[in-house]
Protein backbone atom coordinates (compact mmCIF):
# COMPACT_ATOMS: atom_id res chain seq x y z
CA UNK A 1 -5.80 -9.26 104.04
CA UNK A 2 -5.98 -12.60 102.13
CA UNK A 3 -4.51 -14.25 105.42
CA UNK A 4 -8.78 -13.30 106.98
CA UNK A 5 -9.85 -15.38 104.08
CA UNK A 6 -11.22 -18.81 105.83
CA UNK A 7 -10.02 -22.28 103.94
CA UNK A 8 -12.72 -23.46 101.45
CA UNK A 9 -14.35 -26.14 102.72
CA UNK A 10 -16.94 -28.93 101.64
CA UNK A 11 -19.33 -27.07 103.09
CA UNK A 12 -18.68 -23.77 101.05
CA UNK A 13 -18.49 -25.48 97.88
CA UNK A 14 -21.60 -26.53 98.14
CA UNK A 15 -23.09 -23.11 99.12
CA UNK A 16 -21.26 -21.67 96.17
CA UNK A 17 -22.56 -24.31 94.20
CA UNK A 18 -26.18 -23.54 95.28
CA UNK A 19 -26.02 -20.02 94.96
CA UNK A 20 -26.59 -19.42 98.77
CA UNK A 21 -25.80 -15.89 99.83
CA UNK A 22 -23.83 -16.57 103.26
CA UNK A 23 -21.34 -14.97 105.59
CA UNK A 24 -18.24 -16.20 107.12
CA UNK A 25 -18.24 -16.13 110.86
CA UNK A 26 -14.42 -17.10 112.37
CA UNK A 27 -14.39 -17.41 115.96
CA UNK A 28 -11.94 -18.95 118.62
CA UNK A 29 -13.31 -22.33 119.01
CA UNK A 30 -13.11 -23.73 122.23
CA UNK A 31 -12.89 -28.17 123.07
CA UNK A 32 -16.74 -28.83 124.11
CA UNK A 33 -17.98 -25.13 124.10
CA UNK A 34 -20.62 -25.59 122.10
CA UNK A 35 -22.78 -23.52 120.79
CA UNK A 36 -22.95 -21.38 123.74
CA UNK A 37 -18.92 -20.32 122.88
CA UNK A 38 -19.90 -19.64 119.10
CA UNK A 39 -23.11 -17.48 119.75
CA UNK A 40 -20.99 -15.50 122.56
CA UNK A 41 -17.61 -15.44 120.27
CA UNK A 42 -20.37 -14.05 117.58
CA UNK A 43 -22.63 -11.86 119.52
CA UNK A 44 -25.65 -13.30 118.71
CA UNK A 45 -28.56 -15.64 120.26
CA UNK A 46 -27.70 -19.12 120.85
CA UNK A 47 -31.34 -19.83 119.75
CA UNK A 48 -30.03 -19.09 116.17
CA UNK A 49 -26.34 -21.08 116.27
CA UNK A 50 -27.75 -24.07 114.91
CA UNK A 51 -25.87 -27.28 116.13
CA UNK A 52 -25.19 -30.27 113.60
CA UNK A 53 -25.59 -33.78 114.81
CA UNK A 54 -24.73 -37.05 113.34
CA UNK A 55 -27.54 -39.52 114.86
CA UNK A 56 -28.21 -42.73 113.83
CA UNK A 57 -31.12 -45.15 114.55
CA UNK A 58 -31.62 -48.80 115.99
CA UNK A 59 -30.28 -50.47 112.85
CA UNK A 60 -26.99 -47.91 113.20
CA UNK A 61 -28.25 -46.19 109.69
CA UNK A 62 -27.11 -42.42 110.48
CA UNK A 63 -28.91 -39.67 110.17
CA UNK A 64 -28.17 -36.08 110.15
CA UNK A 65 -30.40 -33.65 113.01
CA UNK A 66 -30.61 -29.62 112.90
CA UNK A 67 -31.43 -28.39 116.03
CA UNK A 68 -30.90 -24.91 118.19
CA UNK A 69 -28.35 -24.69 120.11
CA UNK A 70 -30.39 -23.84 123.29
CA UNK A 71 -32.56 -27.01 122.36
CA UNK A 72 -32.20 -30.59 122.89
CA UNK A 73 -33.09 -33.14 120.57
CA UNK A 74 -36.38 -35.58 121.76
CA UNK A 75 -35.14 -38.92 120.32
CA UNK A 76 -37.89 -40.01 121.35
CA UNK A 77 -39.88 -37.86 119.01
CA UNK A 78 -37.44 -38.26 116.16
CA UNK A 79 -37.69 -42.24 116.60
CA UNK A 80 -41.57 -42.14 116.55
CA UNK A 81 -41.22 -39.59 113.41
CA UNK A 82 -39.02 -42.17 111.63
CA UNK A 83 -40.64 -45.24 112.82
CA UNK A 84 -37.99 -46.61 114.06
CA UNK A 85 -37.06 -48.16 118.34
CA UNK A 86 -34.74 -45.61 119.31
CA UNK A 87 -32.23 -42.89 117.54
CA UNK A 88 -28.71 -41.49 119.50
CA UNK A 89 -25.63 -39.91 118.61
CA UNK A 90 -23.10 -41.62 116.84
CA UNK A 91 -19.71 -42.08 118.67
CA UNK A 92 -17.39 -38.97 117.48
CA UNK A 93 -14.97 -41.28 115.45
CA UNK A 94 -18.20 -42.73 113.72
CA UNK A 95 -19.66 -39.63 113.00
CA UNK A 96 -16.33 -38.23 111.59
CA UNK A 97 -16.57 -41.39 109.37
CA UNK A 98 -20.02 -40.38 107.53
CA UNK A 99 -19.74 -36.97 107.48
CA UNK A 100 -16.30 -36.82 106.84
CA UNK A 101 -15.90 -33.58 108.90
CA UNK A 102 -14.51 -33.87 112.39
CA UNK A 103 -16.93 -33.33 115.69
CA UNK A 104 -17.04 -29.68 116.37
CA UNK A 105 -16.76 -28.69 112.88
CA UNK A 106 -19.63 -30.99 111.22
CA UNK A 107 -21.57 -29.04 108.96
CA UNK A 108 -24.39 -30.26 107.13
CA UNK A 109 -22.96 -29.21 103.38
CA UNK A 110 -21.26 -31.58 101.81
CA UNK A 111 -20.89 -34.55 103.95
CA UNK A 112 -18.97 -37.64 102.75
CA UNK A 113 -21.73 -39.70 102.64
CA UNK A 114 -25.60 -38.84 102.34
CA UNK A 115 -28.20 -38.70 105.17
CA UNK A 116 -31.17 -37.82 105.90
CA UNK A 117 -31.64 -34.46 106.94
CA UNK A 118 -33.97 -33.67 110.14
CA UNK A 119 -34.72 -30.32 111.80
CA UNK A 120 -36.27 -28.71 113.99
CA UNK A 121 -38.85 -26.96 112.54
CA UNK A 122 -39.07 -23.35 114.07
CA UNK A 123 -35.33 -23.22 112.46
CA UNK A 124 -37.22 -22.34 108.80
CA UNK A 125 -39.13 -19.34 111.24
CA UNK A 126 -36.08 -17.29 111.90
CA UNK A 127 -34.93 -14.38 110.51
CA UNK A 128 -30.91 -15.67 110.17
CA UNK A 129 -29.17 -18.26 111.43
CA UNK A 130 -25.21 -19.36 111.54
CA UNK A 131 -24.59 -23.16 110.89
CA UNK A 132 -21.11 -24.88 111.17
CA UNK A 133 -19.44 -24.42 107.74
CA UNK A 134 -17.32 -27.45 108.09
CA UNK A 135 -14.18 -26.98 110.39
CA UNK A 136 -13.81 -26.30 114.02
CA UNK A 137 -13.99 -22.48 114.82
CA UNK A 138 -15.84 -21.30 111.68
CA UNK A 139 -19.73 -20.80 111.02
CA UNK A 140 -21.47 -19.75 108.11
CA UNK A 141 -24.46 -17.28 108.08
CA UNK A 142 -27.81 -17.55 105.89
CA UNK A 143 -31.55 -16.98 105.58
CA UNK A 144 -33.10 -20.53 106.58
CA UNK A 145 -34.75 -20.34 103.48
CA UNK A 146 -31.82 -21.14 101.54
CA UNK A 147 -30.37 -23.79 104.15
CA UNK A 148 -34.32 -25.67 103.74
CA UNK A 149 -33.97 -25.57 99.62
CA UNK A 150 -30.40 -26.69 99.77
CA UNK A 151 -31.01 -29.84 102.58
CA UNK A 152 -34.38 -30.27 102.03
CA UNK A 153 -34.70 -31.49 105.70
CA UNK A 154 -37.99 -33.15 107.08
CA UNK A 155 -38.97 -30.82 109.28
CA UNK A 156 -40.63 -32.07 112.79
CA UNK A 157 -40.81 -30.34 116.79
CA UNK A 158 -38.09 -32.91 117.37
CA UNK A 159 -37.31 -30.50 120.62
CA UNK A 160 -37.48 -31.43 124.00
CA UNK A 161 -40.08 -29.65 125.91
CA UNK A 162 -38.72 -27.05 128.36
């Protein structure tokens, strides 16, 4: 049975760390499946597979976006939020770089370097919701209460309409 056990990660040490109460969600990760492959492998909404994105603005500071995985992110909206020209995703190689976690498996625990944290807010309004925990294939559970006192994310309708 200790072969189910999933590797301890960045991103579990810091929810042990915290005191989160969260659940280990293995699945069979698939090369740009998305959250659409992790809330099937998982049986459960894609609304509440929360996606992890390494942004960063005009001035290439990065930044670190929560949104749904059903959603898109408005960078216009997050650009006007920070008051900055424009926001986009990092390259994957750069985004490895600052969060020190590999693109598919980024979660927002423990990066290697700290960002600001931005979400979406109707994230803190669901009842549960499954976050990367920090390598490809594996997603933690939690209340969103704990993920907002943990993050402390800014939280914005940084969603695209639609």
């Amino acid at each position: 049975m200790a072969k189910d056990r999933q590797p301890v990660t960045n991103a579990v040490r810091v929810l042990r760390e915290h005191g989160v109460a969260y659940t280990e969600h293995p699945y069979a990760y698939e090369e740009r499946g998305g959250t659409a492959v992790s809330a099937r492998e998982l049986g459960v909404p894609e609304h509440a597979c929360i996606k992890t994105l390494v942004m960063e603005d005009d001035s290439r500071r990065p930044l670190v976006v929560l949104m749904h995985g059903d959603r898109e992110v408005s960078t216009k909206n997050l650009a006007r939020l920070i008051g900055v020209k424009s926001v986009a995703p990092c390259a994957p190689e750069v985004a490895d770089r600052h969060s020190g976690y590999q693109v598919g498996g980024t979660s927002p625990f423990g990066t290697r370097r700290a960002m600001p944290v931005y979400a979406q807010a109707s994230i803190a309004d669901l009842p549960y919701l499954y976050v990367n925990g920090g390598r490809r294939g594996f997603l933690v559970g939690m209340r969103p209460e704990d993920l907002v006192r943990v993050l402390k994310p800014v939280l914005a309708d940084i969603a695209t309409a639609g």
